[in-house]
C-alpha atoms as a PDB file:
ATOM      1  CA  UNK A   1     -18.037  47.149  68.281  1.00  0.00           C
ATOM      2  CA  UNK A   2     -15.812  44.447  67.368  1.00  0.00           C
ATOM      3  CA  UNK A   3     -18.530  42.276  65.925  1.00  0.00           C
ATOM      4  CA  UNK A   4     -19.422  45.368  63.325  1.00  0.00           C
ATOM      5  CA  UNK A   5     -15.368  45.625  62.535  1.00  0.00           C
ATOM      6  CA  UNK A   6     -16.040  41.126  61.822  1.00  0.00           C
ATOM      7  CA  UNK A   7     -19.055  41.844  59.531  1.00  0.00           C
ATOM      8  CA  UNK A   8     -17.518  44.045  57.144  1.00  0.00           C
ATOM      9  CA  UNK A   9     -14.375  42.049  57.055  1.00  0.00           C
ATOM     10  CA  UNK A  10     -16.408  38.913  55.817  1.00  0.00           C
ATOM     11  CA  UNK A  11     -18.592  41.059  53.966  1.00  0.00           C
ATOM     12  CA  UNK A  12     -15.772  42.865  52.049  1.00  0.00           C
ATOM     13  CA  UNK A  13     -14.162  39.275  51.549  1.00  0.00           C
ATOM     14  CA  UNK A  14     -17.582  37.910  50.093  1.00  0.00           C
ATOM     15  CA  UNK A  15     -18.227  41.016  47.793  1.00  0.00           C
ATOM     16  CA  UNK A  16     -14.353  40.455  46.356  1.00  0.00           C
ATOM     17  CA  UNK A  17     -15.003  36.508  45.747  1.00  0.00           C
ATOM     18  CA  UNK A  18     -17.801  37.320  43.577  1.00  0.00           C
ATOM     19  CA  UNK A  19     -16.012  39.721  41.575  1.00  0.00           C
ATOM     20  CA  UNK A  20     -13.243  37.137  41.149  1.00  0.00           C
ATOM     21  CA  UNK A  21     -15.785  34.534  40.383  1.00  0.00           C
ATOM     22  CA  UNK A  22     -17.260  36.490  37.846  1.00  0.00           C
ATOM     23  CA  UNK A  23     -14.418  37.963  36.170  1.00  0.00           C
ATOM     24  CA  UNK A  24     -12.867  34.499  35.289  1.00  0.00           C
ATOM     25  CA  UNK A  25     -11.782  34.659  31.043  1.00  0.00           C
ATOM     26  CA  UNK A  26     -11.763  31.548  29.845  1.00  0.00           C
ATOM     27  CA  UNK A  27      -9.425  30.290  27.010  1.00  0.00           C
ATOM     28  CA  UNK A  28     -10.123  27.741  23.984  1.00  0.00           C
ATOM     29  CA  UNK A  29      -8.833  26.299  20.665  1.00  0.00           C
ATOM     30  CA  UNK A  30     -10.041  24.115  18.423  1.00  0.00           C
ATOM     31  CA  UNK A  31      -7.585  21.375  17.248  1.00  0.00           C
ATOM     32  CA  UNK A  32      -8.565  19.583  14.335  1.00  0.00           C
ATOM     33  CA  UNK A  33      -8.081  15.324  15.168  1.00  0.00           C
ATOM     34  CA  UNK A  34      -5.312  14.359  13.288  1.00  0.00           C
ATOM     35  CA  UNK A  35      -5.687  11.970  10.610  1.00  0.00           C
ATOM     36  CA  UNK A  36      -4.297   8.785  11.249  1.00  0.00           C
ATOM     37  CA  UNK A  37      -6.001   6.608   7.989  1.00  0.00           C
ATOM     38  CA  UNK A  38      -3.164   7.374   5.654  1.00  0.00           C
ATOM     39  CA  UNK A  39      -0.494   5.983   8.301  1.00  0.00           C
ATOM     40  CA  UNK A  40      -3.344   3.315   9.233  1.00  0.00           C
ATOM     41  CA  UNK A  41      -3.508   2.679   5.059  1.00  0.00           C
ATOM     42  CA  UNK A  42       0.606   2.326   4.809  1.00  0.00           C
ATOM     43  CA  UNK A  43       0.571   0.274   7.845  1.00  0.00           C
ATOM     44  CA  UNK A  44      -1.891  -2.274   6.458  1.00  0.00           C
ATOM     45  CA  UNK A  45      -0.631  -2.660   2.924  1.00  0.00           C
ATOM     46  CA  UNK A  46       2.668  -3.241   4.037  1.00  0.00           C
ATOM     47  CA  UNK A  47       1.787  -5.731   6.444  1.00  0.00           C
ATOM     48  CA  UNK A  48      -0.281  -7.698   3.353  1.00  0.00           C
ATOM     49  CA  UNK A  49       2.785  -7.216   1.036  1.00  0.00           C
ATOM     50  CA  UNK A  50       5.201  -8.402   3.635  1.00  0.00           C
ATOM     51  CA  UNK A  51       2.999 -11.976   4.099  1.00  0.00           C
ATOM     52  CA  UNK A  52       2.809 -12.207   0.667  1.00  0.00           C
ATOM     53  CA  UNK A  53       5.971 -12.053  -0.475  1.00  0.00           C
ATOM     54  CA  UNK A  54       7.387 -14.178   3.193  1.00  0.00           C
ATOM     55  CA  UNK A  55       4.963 -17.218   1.827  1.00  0.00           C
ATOM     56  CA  UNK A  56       6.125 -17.011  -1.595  1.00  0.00           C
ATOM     57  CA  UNK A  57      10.161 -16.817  -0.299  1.00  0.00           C
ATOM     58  CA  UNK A  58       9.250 -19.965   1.874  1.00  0.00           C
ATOM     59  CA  UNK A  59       6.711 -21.772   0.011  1.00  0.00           C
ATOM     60  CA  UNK A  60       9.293 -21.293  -2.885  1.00  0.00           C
ATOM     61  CA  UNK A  61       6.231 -20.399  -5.285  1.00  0.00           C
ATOM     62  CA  UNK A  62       7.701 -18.573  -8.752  1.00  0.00           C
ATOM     63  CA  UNK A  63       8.027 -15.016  -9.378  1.00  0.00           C
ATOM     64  CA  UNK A  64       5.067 -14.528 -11.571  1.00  0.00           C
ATOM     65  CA  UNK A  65       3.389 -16.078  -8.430  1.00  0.00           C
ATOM     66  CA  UNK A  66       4.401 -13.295  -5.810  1.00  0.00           C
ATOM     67  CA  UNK A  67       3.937 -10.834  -8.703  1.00  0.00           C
ATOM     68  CA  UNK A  68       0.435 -11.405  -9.362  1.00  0.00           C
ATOM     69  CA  UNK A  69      -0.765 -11.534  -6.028  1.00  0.00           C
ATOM     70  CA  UNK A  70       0.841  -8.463  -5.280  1.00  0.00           C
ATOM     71  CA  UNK A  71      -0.813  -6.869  -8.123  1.00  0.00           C
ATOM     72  CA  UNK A  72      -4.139  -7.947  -6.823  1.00  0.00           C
ATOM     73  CA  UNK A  73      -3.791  -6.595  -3.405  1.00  0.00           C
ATOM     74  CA  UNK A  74      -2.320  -3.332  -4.966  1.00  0.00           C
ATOM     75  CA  UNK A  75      -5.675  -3.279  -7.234  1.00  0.00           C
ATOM     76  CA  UNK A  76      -7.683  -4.184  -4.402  1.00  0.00           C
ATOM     77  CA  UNK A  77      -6.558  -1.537  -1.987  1.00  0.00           C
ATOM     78  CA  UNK A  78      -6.736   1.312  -4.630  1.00  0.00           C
ATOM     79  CA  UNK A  79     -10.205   0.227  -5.479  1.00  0.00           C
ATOM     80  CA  UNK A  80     -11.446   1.027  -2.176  1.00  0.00           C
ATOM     81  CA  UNK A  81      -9.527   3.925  -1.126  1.00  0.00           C
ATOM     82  CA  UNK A  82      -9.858   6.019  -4.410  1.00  0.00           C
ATOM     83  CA  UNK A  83      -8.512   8.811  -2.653  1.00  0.00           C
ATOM     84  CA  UNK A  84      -4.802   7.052  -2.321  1.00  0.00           C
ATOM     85  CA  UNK A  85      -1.915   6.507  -4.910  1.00  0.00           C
ATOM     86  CA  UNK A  86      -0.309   3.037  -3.844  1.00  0.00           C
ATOM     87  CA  UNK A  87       2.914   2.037  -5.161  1.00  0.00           C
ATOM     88  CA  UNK A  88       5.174  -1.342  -4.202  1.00  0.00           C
ATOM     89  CA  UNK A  89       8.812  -1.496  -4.851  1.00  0.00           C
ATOM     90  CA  UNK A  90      10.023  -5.274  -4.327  1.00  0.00           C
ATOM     91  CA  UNK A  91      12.905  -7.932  -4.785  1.00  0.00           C
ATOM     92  CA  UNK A  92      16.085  -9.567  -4.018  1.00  0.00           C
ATOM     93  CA  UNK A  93      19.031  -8.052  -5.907  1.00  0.00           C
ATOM     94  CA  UNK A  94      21.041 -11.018  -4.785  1.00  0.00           C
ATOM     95  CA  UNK A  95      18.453 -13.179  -6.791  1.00  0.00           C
ATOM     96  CA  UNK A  96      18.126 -10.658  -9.885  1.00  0.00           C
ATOM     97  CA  UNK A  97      19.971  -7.742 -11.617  1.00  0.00           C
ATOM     98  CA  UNK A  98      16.114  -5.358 -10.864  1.00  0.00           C
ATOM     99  CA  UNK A  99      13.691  -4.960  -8.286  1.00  0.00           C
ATOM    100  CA  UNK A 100       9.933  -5.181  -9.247  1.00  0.00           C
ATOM    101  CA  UNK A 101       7.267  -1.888  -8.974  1.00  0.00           C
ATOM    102  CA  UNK A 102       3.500  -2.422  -8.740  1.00  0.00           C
ATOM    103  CA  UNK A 103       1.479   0.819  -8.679  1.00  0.00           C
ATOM    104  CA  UNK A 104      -2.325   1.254  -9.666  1.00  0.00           C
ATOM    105  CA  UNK A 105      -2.235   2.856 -13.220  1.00  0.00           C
ATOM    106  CA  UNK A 106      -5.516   4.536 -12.612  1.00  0.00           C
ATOM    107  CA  UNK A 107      -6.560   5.121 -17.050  1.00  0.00           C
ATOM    108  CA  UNK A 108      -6.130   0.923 -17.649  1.00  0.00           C
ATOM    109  CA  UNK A 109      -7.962   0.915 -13.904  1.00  0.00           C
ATOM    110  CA  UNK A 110      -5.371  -2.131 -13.110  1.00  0.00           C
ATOM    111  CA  UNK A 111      -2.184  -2.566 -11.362  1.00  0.00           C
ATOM    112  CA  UNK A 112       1.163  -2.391 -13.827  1.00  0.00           C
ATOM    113  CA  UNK A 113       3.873  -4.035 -13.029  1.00  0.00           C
ATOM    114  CA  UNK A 114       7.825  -2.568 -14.189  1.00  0.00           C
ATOM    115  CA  UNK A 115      10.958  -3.441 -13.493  1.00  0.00           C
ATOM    116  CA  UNK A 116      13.651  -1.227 -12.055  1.00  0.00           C
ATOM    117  CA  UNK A 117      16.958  -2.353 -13.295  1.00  0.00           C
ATOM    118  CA  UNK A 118      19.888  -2.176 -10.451  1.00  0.00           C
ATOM    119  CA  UNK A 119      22.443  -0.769 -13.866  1.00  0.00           C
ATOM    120  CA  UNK A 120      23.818   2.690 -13.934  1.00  0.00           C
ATOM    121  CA  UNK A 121      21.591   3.191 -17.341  1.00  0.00           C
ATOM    122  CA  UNK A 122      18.109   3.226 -15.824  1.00  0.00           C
ATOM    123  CA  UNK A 123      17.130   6.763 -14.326  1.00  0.00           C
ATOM    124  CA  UNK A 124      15.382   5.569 -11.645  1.00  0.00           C
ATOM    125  CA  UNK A 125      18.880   3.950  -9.859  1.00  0.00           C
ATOM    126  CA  UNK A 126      21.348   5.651  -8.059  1.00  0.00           C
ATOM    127  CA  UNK A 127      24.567   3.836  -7.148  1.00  0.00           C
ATOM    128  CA  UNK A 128      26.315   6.024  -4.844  1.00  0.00           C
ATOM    129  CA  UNK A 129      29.643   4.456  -4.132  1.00  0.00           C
ATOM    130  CA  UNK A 130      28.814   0.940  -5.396  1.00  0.00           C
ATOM    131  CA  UNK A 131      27.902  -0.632  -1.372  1.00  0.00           C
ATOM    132  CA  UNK A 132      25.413   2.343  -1.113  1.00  0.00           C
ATOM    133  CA  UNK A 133      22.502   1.611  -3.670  1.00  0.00           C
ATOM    134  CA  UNK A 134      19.145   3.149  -4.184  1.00  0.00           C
ATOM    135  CA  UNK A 135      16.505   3.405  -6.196  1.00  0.00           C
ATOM    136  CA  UNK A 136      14.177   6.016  -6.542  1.00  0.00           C
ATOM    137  CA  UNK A 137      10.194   5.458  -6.858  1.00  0.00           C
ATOM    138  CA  UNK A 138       8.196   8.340  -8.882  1.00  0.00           C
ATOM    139  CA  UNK A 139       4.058   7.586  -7.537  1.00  0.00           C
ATOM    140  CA  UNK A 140       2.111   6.987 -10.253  1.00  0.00           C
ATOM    141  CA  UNK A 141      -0.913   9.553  -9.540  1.00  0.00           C
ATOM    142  CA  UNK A 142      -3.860  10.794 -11.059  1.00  0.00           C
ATOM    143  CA  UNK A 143      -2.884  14.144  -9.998  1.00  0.00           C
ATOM    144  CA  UNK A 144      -0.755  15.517 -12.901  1.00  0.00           C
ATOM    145  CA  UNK A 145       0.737  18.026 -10.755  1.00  0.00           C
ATOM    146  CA  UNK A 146       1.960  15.507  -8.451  1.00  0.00           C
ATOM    147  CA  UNK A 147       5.781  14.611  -8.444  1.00  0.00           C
ATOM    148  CA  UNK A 148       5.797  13.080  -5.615  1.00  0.00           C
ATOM    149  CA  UNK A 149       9.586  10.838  -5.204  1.00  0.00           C
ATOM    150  CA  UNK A 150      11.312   9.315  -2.729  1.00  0.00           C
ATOM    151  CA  UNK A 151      14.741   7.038  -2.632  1.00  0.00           C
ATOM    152  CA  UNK A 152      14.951   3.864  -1.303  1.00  0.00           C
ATOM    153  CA  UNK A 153      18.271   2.164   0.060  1.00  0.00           C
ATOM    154  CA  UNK A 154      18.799  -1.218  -1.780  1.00  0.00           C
ATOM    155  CA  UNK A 155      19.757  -3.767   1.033  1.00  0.00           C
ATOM    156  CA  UNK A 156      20.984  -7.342   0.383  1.00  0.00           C
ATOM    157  CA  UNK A 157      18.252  -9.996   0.908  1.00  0.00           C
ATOM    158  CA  UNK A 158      14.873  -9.172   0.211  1.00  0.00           C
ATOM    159  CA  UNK A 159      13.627  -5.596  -0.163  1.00  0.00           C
ATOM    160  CA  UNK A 160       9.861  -4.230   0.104  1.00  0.00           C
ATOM    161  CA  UNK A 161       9.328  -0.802  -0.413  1.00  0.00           C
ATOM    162  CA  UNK A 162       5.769   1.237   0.013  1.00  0.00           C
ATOM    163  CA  UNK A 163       4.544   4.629  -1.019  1.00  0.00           C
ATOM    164  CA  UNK A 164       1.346   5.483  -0.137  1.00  0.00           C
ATOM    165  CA  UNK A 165      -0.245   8.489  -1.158  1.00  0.00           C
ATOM    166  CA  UNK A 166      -3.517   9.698   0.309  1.00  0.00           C
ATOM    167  CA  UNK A 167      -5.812  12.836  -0.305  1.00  0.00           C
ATOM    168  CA  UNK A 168      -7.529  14.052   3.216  1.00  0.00           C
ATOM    169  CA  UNK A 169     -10.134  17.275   2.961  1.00  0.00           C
ATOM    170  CA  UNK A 170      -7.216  19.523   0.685  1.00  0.00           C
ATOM    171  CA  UNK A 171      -4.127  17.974   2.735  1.00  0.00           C
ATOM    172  CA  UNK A 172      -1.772  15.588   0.878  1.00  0.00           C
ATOM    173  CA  UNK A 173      -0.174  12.703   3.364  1.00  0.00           C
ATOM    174  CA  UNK A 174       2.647  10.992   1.823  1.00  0.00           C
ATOM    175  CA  UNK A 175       4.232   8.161   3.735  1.00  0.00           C
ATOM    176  CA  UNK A 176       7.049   6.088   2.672  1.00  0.00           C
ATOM    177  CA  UNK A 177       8.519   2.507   3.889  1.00  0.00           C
END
């Protein structure tokens, strides 16, 4: 009798593991991969700008120099990401009374470059208590809707400054530097 009692008790345990087994829910979600080509983008062009302007400081080569090569590597990297709105603020205010901008001016298809005067009558600098300085950089896009502006803090020494705007499936990345 005590062998029947054992066989319905292992039974009755088999018969509920199934039902277990079989009445697992399982839960999923899809996560989209995030996009790491605009930071990858920023990180590269600053990199380029920052040995470009370091051999020009140290090689001592002229202005025009730093500024043209700067120009080419801002035409360059807009050419082959279409997609992205570069802009490169640049200079030493100890050097100069304005910092240089390169962006890609995309109706000329060539990089322009403008200065940003460090004077209270330009629009684009802010002097907040004269040791606090910045300037603020307005990306020159092909997007008319796009205002897209960001402030940079003028430091003594040289300054490089880089907005990077790029355009992934209806998302807009914006990363400044």
């Amino acid at each position: 009798m005590n062998k029947k009692a054992q066989f319905f008790l292992v039974a009755a345990l088999i018969i509920s593991g199934i039902i277990l087994g079989l009445s697992q829910t399982f839960t999923s979600s899809n996560v989209e991969p995030t996009e790491t080509l605009a930071y990858d983008l920023s990180n590269e062009v600053y990199y380029e700008a920052s040995q470009v302007i370091d051999n020009g400081v140290f090689n001592s080569k002229p202005e025009e120099d730093i500024k043209k090569q700067l120009s080419n590597l801002t035409e360059y990297y807009s050419k082959i990401n279409p997609d992205s709105d570069i802009s490169i603020v640049y200079g030493n205010p100890d050097n100069a009374d304005s910092l240089n901008e390169i962006s890609y001016d995309y109706k000329s298809r060539s990089a322009v470059s403008s200065k940003i005067p460090l004077t209270d009558t330009d629009s684009r600098f802010l002097d907040l208590n004269n040791e606090k300085k910045k300037v603020r950089v307005k990306l020159n896009s092909k997007d008319k809707e796009s205002n897209i502006v960001r402030d940079f803090e003028v430091k003594k020494g040289q300054n490089l400054y880089l907005v990077v705007k790029k355009k992934i499936k209806n998302e807009q990345f914006v990363i400044s530097r």
